[in-house]
N, C-alpha and C. Protein backbone atom coordinates (compact mmCIF):
# COMPACT_ATOMS: atom_id res chain seq x y z
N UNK A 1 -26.44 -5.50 -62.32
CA UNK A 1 -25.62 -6.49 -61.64
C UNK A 1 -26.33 -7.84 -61.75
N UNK A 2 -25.49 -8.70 -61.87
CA UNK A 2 -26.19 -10.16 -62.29
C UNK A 2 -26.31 -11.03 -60.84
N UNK A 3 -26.78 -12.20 -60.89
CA UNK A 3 -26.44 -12.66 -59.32
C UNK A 3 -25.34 -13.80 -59.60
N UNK A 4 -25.25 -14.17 -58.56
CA UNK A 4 -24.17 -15.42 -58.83
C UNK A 4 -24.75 -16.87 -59.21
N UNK A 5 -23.74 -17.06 -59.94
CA UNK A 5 -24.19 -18.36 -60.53
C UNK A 5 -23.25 -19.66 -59.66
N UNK A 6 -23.87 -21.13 -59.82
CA UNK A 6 -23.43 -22.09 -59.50
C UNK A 6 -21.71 -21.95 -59.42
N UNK A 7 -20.72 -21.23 -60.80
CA UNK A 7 -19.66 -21.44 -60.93
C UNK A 7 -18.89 -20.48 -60.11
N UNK A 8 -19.75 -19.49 -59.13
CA UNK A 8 -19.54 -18.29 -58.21
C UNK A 8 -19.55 -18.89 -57.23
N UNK A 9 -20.05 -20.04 -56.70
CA UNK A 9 -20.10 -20.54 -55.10
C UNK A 9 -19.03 -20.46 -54.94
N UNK A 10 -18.34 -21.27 -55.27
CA UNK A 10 -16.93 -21.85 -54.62
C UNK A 10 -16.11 -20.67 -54.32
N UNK A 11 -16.28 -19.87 -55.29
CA UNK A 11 -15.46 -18.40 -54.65
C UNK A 11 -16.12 -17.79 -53.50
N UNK A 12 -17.11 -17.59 -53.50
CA UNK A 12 -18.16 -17.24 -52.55
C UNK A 12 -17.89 -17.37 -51.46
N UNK A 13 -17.99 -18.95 -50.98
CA UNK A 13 -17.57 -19.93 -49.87
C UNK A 13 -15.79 -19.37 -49.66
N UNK A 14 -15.17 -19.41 -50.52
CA UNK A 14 -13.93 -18.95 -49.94
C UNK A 14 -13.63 -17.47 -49.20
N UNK A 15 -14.46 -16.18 -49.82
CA UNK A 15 -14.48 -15.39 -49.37
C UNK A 15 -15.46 -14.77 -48.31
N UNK A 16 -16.54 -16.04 -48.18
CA UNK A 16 -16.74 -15.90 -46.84
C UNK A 16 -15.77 -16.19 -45.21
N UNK A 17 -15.62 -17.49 -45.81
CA UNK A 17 -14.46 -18.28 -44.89
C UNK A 17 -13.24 -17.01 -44.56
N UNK A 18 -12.28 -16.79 -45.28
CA UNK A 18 -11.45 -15.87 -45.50
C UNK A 18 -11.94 -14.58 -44.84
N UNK A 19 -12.75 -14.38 -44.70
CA UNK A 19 -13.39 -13.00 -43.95
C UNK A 19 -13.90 -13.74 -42.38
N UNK A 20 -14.44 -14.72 -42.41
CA UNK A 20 -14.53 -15.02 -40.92
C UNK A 20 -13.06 -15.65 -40.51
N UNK A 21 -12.38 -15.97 -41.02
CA UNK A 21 -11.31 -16.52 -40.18
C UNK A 21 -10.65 -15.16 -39.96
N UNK A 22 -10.08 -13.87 -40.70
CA UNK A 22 -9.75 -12.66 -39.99
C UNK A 22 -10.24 -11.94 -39.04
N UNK A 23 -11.47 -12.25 -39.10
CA UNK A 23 -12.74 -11.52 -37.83
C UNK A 23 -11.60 -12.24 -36.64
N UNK A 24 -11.72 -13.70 -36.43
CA UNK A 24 -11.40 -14.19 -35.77
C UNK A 24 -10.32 -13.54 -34.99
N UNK A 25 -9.25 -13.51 -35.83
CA UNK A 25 -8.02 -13.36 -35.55
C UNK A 25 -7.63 -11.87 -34.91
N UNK A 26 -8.74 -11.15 -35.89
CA UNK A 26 -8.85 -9.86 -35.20
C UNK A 26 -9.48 -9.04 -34.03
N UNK A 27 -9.95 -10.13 -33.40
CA UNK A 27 -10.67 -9.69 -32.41
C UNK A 27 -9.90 -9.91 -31.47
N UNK A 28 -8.93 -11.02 -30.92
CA UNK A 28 -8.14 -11.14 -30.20
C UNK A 28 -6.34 -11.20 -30.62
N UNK A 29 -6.23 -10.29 -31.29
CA UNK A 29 -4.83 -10.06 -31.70
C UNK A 29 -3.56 -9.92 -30.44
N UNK A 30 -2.58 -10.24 -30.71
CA UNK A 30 -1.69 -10.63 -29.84
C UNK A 30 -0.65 -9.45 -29.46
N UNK A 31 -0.60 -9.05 -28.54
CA UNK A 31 -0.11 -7.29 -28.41
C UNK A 31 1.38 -7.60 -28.89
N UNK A 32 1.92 -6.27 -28.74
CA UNK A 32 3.64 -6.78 -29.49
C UNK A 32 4.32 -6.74 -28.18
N UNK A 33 5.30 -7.05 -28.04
CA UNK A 33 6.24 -6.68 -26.84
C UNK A 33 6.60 -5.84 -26.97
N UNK A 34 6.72 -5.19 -25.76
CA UNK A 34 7.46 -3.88 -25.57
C UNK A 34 8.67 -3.60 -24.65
N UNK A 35 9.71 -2.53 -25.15
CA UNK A 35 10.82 -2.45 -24.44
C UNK A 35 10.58 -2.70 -22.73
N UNK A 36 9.25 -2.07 -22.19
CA UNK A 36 8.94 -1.96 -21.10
C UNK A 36 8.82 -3.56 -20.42
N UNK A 37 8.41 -4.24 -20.96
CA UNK A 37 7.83 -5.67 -20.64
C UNK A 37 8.97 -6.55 -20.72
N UNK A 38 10.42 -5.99 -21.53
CA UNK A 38 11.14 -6.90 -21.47
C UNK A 38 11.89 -6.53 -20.15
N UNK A 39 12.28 -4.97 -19.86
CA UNK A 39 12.93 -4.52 -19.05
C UNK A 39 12.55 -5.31 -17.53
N UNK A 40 10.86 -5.24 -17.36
CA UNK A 40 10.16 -5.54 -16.60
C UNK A 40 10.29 -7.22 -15.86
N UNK A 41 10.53 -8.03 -17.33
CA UNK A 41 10.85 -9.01 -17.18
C UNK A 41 12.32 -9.61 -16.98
N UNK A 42 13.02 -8.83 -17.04
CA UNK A 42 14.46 -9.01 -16.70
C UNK A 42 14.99 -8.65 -15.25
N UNK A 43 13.99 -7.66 -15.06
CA UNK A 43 14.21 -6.83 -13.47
C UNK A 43 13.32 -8.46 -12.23
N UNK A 44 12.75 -8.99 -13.24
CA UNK A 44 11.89 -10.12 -12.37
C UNK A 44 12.82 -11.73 -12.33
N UNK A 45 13.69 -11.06 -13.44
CA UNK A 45 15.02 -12.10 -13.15
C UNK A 45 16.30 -11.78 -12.64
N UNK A 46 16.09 -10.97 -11.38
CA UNK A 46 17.06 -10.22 -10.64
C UNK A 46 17.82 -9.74 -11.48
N UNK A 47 17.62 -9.00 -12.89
CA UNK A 47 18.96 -8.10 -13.09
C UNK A 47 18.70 -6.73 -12.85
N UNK A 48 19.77 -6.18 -12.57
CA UNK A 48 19.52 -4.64 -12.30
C UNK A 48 20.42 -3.58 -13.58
N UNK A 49 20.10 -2.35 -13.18
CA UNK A 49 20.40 -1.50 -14.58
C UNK A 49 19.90 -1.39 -15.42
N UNK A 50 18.95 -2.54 -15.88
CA UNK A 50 18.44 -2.95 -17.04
C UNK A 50 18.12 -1.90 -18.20
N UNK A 51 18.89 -1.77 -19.39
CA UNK A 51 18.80 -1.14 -20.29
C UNK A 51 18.66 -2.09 -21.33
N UNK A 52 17.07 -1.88 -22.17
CA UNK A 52 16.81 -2.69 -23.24
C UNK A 52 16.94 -1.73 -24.64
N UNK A 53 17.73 -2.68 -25.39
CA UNK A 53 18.65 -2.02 -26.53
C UNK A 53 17.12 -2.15 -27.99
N UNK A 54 17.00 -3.18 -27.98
CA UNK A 54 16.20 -3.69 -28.90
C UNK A 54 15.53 -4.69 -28.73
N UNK A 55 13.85 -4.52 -29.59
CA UNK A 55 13.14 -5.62 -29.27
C UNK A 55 12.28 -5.49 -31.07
N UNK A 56 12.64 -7.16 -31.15
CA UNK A 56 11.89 -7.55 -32.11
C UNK A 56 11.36 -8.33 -32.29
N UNK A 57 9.74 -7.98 -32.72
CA UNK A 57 8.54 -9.04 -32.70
C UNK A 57 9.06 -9.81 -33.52
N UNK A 58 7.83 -10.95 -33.18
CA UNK A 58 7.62 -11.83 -34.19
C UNK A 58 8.47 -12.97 -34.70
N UNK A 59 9.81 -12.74 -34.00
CA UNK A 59 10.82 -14.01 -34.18
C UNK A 59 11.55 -14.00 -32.91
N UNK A 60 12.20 -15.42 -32.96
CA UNK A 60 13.19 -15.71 -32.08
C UNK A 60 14.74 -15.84 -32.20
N UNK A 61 15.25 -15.96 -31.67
CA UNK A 61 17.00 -16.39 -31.42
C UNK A 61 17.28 -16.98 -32.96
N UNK A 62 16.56 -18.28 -32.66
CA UNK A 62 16.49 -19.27 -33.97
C UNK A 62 15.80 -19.20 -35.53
N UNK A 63 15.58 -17.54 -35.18
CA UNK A 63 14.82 -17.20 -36.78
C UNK A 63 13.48 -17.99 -36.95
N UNK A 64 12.96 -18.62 -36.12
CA UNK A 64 11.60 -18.78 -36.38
C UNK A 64 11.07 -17.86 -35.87
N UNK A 65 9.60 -17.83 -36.74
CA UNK A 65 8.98 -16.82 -37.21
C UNK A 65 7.58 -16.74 -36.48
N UNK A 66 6.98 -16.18 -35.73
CA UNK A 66 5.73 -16.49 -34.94
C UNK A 66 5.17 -15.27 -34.66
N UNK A 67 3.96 -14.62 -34.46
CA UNK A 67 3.72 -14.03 -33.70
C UNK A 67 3.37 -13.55 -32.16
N UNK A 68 3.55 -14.82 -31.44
CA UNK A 68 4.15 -15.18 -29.99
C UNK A 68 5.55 -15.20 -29.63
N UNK A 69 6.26 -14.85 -30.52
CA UNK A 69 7.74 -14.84 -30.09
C UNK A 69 7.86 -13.16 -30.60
N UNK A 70 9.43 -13.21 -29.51
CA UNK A 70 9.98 -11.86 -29.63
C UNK A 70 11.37 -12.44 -29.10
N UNK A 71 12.08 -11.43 -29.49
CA UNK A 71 13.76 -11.32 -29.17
C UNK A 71 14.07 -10.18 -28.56
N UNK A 72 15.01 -9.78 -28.03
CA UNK A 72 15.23 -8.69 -27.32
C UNK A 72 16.65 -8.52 -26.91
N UNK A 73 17.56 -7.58 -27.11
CA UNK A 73 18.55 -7.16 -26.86
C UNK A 73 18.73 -6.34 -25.69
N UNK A 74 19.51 -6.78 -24.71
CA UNK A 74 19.52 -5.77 -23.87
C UNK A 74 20.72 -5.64 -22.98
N UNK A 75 21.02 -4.85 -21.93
CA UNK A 75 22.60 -4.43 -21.05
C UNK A 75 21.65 -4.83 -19.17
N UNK A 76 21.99 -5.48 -18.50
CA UNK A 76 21.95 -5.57 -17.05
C UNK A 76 23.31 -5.87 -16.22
N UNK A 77 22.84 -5.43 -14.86
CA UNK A 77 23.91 -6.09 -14.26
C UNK A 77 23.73 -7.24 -13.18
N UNK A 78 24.27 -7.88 -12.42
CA UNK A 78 24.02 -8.51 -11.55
C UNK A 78 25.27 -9.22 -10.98
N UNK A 79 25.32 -8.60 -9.56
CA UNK A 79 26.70 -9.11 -9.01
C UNK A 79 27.57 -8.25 -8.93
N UNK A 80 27.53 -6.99 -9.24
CA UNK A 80 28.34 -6.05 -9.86
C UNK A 80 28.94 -5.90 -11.13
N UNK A 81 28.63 -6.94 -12.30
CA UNK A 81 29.11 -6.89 -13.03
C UNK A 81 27.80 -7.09 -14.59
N UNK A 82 28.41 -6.13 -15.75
CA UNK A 82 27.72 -5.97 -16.78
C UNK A 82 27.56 -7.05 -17.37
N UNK A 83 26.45 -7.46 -18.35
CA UNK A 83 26.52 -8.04 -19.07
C UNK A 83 25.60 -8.35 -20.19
N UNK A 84 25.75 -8.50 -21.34
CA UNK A 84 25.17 -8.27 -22.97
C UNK A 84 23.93 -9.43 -22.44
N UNK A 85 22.92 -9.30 -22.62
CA UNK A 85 21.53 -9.87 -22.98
C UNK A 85 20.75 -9.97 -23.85
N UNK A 86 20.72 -11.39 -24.63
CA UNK A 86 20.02 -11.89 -25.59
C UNK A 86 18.71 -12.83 -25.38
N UNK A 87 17.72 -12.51 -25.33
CA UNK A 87 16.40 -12.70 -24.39
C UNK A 87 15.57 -13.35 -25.66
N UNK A 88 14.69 -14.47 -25.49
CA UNK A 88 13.50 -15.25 -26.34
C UNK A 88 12.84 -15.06 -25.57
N UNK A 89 11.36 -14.35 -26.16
CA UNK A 89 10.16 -14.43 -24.88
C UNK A 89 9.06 -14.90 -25.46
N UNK A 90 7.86 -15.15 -24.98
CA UNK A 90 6.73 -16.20 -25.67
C UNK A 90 5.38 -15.50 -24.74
N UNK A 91 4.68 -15.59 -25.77
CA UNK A 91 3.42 -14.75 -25.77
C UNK A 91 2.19 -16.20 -24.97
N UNK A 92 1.48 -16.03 -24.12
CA UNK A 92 0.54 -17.01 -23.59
C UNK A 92 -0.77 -15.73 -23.32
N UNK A 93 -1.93 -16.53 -23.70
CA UNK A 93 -2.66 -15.53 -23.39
C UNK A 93 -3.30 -15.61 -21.78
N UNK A 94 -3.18 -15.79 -20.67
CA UNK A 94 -2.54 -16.12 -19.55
C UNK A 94 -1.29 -15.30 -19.23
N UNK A 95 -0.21 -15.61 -19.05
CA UNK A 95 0.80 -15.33 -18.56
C UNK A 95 1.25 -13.62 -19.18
N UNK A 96 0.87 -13.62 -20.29
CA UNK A 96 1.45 -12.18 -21.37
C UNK A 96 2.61 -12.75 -22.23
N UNK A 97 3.81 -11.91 -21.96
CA UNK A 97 5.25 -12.45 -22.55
C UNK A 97 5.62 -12.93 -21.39
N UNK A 98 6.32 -13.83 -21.57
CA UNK A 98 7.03 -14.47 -20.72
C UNK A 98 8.71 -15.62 -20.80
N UNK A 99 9.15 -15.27 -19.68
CA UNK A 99 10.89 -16.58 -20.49
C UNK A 99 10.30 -17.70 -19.32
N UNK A 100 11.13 -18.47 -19.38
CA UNK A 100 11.05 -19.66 -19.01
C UNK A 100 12.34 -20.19 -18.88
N UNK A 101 12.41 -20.90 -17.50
CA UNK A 101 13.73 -22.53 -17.57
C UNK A 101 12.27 -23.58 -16.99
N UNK A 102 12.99 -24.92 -17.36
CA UNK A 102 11.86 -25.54 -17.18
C UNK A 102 12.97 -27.61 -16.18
N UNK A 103 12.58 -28.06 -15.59
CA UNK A 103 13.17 -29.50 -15.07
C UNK A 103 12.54 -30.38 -14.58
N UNK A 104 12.28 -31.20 -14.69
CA UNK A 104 11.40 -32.55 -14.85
C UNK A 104 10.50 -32.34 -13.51
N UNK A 105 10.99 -31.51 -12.35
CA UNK A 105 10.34 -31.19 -11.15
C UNK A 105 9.50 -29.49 -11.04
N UNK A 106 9.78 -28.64 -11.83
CA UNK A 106 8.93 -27.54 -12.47
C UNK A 106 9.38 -26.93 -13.20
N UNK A 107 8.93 -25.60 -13.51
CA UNK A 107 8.56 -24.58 -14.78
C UNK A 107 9.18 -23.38 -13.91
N UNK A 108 10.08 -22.61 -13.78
CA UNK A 108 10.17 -21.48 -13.26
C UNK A 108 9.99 -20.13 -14.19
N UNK A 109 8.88 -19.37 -14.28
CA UNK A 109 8.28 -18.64 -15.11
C UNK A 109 8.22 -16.93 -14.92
N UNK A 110 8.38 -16.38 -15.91
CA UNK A 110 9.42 -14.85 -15.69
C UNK A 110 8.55 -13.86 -16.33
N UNK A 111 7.31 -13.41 -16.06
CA UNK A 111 6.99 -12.19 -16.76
C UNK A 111 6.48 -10.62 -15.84
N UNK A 112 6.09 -9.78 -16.79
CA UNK A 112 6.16 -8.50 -15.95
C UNK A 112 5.68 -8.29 -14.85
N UNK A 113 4.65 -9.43 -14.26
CA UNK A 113 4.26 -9.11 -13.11
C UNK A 113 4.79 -9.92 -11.78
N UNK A 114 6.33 -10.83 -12.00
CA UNK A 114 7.13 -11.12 -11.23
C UNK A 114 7.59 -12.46 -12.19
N UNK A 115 7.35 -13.56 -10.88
CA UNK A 115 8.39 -14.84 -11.25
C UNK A 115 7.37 -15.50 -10.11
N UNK A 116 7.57 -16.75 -11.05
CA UNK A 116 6.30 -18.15 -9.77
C UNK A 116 6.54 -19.39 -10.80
N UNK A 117 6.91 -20.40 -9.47
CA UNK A 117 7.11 -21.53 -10.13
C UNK A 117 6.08 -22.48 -9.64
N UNK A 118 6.11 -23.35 -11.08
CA UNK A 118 4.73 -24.31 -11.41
C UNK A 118 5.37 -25.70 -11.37
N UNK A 119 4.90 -26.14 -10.33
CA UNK A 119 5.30 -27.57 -10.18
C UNK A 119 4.04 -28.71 -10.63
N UNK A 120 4.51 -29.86 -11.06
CA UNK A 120 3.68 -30.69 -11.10
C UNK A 120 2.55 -31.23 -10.21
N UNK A 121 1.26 -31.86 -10.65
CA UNK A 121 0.41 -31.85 -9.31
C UNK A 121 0.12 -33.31 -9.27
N UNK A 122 0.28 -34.51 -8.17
CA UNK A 122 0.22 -35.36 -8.23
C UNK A 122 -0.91 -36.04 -7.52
């Protein structure tokens, strides 16, 4: 085996880099959503019944593509009455998955371990 020569660095350097930036990434990888977490999170937005049909990582509503986003299909009721649920949820490493409405006076914030709103601090 020969050693590397001057015209080997540059590859070198790339496949070091390239191997520490996956370390990186792999050490704190981003869990997927799960049917449970959406259900969880829907039951924390007062719906009841909650039957989650489908959940798919990695994108949203709008076809962008992330690995903090998820979509989710699902059936609740509320009020007495059914209704089809199409859910965007967003990954924080803090919060978990989570939905969101948001108004110039706070953040009202929706994940599996309830609902709490974040107001501005003046």
């Amino acid at each position: 085996m020969s050693l590397p020569t001057r015209s080997h660095a540059p590859l070198i350097l790339v496949l070091i880099l390239a191997s520490l930036a996956r370390a990186a990434f792999a050490a704190d990888p981003i869990p997927e959503c799960t049917k449970d977490d959406v259900r969880r999170i829907l039951l924390a937005q007062e719906w009841t019944n909650v039957n989650v049909v489908a959940v798919v990582n990695g994108i949203n509503r709008e076809k962008i593509a992330s690995p903090s986003l998820c979509h989710a299909l699902a059936f609740g009721s509320r009020r007495g009455r059914w209704q089809d649920l199409k859910v965007d949820l967003y990954y924080d490493r803090d919060l978990g998955w989570f939905s969101y409405e948001s108004s110039p006076e706070l953040f009202r914030v929706w994940n599996r371990d309830g609902y709490r709103e974040i107001k501005p601090k003046f």
